[in-house]
Protein backbone atom coordinates (compact mmCIF):
# COMPACT_ATOMS: atom_id res chain seq x y z
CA UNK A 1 75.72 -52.57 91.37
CA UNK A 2 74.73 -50.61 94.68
CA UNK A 3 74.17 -52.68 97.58
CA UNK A 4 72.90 -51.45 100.45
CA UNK A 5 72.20 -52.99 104.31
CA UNK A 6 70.14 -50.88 106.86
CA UNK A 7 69.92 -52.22 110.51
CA UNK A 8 69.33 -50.57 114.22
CA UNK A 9 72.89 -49.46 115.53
CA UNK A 10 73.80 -51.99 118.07
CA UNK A 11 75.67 -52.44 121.08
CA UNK A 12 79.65 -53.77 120.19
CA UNK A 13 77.83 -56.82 117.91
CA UNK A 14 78.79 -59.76 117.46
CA UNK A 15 80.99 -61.11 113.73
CA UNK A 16 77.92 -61.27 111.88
CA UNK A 17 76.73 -57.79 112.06
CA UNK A 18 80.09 -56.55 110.81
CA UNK A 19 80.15 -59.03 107.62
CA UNK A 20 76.94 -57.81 106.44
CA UNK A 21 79.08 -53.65 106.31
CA UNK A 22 81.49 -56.09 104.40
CA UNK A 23 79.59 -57.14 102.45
CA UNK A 24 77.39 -53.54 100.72
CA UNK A 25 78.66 -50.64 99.35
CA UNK A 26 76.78 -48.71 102.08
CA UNK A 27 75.87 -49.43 105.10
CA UNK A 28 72.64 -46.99 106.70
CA UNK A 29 72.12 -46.95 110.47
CA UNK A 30 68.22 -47.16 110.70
CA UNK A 31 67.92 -45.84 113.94
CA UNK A 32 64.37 -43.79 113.71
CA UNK A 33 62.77 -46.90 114.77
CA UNK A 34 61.11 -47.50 117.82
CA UNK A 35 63.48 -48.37 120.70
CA UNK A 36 62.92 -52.28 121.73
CA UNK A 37 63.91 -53.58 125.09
CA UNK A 38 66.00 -56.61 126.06
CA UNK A 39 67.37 -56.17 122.70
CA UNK A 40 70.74 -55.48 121.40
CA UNK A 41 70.33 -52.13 121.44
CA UNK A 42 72.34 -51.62 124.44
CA UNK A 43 73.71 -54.87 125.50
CA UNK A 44 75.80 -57.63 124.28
CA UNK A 45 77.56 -60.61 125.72
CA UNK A 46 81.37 -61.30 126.19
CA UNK A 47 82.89 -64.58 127.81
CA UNK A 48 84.27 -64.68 131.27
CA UNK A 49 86.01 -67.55 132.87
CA UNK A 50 82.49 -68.01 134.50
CA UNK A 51 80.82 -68.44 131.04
CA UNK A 52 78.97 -65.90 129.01
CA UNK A 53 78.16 -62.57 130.62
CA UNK A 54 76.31 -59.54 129.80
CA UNK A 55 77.02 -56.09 129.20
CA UNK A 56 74.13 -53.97 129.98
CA UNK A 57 73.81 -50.04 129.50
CA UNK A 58 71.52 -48.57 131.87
CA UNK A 59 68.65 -46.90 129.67
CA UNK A 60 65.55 -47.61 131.34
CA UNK A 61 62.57 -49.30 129.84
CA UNK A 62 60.80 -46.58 128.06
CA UNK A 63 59.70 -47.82 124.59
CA UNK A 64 57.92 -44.66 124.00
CA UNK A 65 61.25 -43.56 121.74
CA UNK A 66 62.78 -43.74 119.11
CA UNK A 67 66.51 -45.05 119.13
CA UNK A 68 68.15 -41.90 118.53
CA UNK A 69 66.11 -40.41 121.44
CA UNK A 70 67.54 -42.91 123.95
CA UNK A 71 69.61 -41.02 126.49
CA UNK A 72 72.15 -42.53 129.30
CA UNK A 73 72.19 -40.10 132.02
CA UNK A 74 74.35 -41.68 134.04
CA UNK A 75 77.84 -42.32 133.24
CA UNK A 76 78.99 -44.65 136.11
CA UNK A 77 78.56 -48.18 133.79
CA UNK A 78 81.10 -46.84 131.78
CA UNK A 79 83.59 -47.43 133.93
CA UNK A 80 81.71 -50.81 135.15
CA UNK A 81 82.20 -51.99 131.51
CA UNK A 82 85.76 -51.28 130.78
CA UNK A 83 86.54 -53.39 134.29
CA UNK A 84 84.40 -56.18 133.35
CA UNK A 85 86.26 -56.26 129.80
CA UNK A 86 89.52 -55.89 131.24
CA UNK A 87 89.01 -59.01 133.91
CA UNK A 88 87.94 -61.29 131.14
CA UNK A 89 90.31 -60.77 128.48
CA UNK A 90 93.71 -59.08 129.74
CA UNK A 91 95.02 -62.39 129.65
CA UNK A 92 94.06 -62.99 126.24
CA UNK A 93 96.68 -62.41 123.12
CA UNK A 94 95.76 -59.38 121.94
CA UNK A 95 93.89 -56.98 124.87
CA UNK A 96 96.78 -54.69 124.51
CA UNK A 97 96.30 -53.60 120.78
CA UNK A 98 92.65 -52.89 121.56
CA UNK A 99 93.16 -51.20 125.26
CA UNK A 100 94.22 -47.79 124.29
CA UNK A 101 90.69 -47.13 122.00
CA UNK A 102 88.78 -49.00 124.77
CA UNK A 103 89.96 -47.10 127.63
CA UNK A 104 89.41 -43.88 125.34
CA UNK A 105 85.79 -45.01 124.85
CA UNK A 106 85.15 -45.98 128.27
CA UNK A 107 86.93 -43.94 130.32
CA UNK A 108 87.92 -40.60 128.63
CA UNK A 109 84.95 -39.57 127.02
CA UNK A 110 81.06 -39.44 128.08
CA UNK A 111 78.23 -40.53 125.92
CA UNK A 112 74.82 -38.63 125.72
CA UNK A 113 72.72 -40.43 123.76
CA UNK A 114 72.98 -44.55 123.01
CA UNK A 115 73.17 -44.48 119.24
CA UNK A 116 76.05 -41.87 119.17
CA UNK A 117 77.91 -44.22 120.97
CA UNK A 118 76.76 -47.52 119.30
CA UNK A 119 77.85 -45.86 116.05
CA UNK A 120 81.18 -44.75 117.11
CA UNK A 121 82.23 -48.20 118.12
CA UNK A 122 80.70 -50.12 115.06
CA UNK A 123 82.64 -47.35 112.56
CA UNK A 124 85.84 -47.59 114.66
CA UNK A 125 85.94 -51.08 114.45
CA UNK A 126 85.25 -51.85 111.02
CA UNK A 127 87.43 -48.90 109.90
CA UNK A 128 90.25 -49.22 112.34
CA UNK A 129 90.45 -52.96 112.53
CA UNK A 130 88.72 -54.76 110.17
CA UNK A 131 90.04 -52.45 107.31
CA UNK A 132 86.03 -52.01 105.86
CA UNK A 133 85.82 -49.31 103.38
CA UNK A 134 81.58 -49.35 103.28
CA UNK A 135 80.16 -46.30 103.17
CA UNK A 136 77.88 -45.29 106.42
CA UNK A 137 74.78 -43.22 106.31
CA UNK A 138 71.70 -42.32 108.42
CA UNK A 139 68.38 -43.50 107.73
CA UNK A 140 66.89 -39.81 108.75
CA UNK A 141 68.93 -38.61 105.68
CA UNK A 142 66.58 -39.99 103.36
CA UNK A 143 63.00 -39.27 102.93
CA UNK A 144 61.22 -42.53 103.80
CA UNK A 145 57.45 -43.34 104.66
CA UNK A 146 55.29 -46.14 106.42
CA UNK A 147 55.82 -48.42 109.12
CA UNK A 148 57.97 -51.74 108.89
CA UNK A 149 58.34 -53.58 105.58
CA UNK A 150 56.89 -49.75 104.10
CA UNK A 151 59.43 -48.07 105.74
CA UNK A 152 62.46 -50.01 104.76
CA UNK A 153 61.51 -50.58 101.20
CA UNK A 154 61.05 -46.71 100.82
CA UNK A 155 64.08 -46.00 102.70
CA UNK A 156 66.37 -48.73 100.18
CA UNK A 157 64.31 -47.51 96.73
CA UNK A 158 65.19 -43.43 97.96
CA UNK A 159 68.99 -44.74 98.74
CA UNK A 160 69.14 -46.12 95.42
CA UNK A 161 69.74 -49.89 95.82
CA UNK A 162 70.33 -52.38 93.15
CA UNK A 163 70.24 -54.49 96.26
CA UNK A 164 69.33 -55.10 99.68
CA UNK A 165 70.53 -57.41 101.85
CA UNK A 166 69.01 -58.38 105.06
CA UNK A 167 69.66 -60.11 108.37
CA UNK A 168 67.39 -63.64 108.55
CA UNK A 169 65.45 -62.25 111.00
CA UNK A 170 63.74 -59.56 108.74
CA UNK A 171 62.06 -62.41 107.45
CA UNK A 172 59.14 -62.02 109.78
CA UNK A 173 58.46 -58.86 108.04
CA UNK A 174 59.70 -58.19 104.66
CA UNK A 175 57.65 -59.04 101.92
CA UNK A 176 59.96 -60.31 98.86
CA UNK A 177 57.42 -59.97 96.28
CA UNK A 178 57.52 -55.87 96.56
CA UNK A 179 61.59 -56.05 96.52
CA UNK A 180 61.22 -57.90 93.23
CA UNK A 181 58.46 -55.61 92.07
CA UNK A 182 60.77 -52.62 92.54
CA UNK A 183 63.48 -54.41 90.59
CA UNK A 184 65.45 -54.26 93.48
CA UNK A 185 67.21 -57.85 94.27
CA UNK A 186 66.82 -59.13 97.87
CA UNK A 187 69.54 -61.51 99.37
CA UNK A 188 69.28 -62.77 102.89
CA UNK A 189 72.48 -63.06 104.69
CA UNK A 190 73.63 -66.40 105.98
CA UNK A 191 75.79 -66.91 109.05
CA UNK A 192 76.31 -70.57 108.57
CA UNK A 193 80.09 -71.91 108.61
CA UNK A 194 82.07 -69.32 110.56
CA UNK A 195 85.69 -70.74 111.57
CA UNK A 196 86.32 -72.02 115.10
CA UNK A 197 88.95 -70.14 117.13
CA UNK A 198 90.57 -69.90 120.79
CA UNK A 199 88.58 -68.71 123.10
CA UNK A 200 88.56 -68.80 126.96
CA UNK A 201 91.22 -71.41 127.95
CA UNK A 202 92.14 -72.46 124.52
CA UNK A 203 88.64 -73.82 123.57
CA UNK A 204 85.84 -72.64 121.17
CA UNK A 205 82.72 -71.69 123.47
CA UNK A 206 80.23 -69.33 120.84
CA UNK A 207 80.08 -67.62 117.92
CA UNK A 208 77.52 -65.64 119.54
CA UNK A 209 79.25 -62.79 121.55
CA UNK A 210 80.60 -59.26 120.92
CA UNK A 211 83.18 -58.90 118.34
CA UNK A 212 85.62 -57.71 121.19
CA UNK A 213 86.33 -61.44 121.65
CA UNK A 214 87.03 -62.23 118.36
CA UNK A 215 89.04 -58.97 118.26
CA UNK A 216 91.07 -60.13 121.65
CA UNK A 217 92.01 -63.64 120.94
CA UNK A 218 93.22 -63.53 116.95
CA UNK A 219 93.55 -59.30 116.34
CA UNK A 220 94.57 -58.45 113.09
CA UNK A 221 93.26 -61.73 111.85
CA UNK A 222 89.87 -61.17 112.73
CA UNK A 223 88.50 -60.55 108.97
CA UNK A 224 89.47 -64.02 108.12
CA UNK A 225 87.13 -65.37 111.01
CA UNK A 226 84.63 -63.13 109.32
CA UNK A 227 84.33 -63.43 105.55
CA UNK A 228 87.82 -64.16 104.23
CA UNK A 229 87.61 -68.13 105.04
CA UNK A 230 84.71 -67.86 102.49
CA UNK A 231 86.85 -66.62 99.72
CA UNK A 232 89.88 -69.62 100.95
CA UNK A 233 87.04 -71.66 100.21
CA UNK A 234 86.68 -71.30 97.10
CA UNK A 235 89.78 -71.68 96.04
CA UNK A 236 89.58 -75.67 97.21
């Protein structure tokens, strides 16, 4: 069975993001969507000893574009960001196993456009240290047509799905009926019951940050935070 997730390329995501590209056989960045401000696009939040904070990239608010035309023309929050990360978490356990690909990311190389960027991190990451084997793709790879719901169901029937699963929030949008109609099977992914772990000063604060603070307080363990307590379990 082929299954397949296709969402916008985000800004270093939060857990959930990465356990749906655990959880399909290939993942597609759908990035020839219109670009959405205040979105996650180009931000995400970490924790600081003052609470949650955001990480912004600079992009303007143009939403004229699509997300692969989204350019960042100046360089300087680069630098901005890698500070920010390293004054919340070089105290925590394991800043030092990520540093080296952070400092690469942030302070050796410049990004042109936002999704080229987004997509580097997201296949670093699951690659490099979650151990994900999915399969990535672009959406402009495939002929698709429509708008929205059209769009999407074109672009999962032309990459061959068995099935599709989808975020909660595509609910808004996605019309079931024409998944089922296509004999393609439509799951919608739940979030409930992630594991607890140390955060800043030894207590749980959110699930609902970038996966660099997962990644920084329990490193190599991070895929059990993720999906493997779900297969633990199962085993009670």
């Amino acid at each position: 069975m082929k299954k397949v997730a296709a969402i916008q390329s985000n800004y270093i995501p939060w857990k959930g993001y990465f356990d749906i590209i655990h959880d399909v056989n290939e993942f597609i960045f759908h990035d020839d969507l219109q670009y959405t401000k205040n979105d996650w696009r180009n931000r995400n939040k970490i924790l600081t000893a003052q609470g949650e904070k955001w990480l912004t990239i600079p992009v303007g608010t143009n939403e004229h574009r699509l997300i692969v035309e989204v350019q960042m023309k100046d360089s300087s929050w680069q630098k901005k960001h890698f500070k920010t990360l390293e004054m919340a978490y070089h105290k925590a356990p394991f800043w030092k196993r990520y540093e080296e690909f952070l400092s690469f990311v942030y302070l050796e190389k410049t990004w042109a456009y936002l999704y080229e960027l987004n997509r580097f991190l997201i296949e670093h990451i699951s690659r490099d240290f979650l151990g994900i084997t999915t399969k990535f793709s672009d959406s402009r790879d495939y002929a698709t047509h429509g708008v929205k719901h059209e769009k999407l169901l074109s672009l999962v029937k032309t990459a061959q799905a068995d099935l599709y699963l989808s975020g909660p929030s595509a609910k808004d949008y996605i019309i079931a009926e024409d998944y089922a109609d296509a004999g393609i099977e439509l799951v919608w992914k739940d979030y409930a019951g992630y594991p607890e772990y140390e955060q800043q000063g030894g207590l749980f604060v959110t699930h609902y940050v970038s996966i660099l603070d997962l990644l920084f307080n329990v490193g190599d363990e991070a895929p059990y935070y993720i999906w493997g307590w779900r297969e633990d379990s199962k085993k009670i």
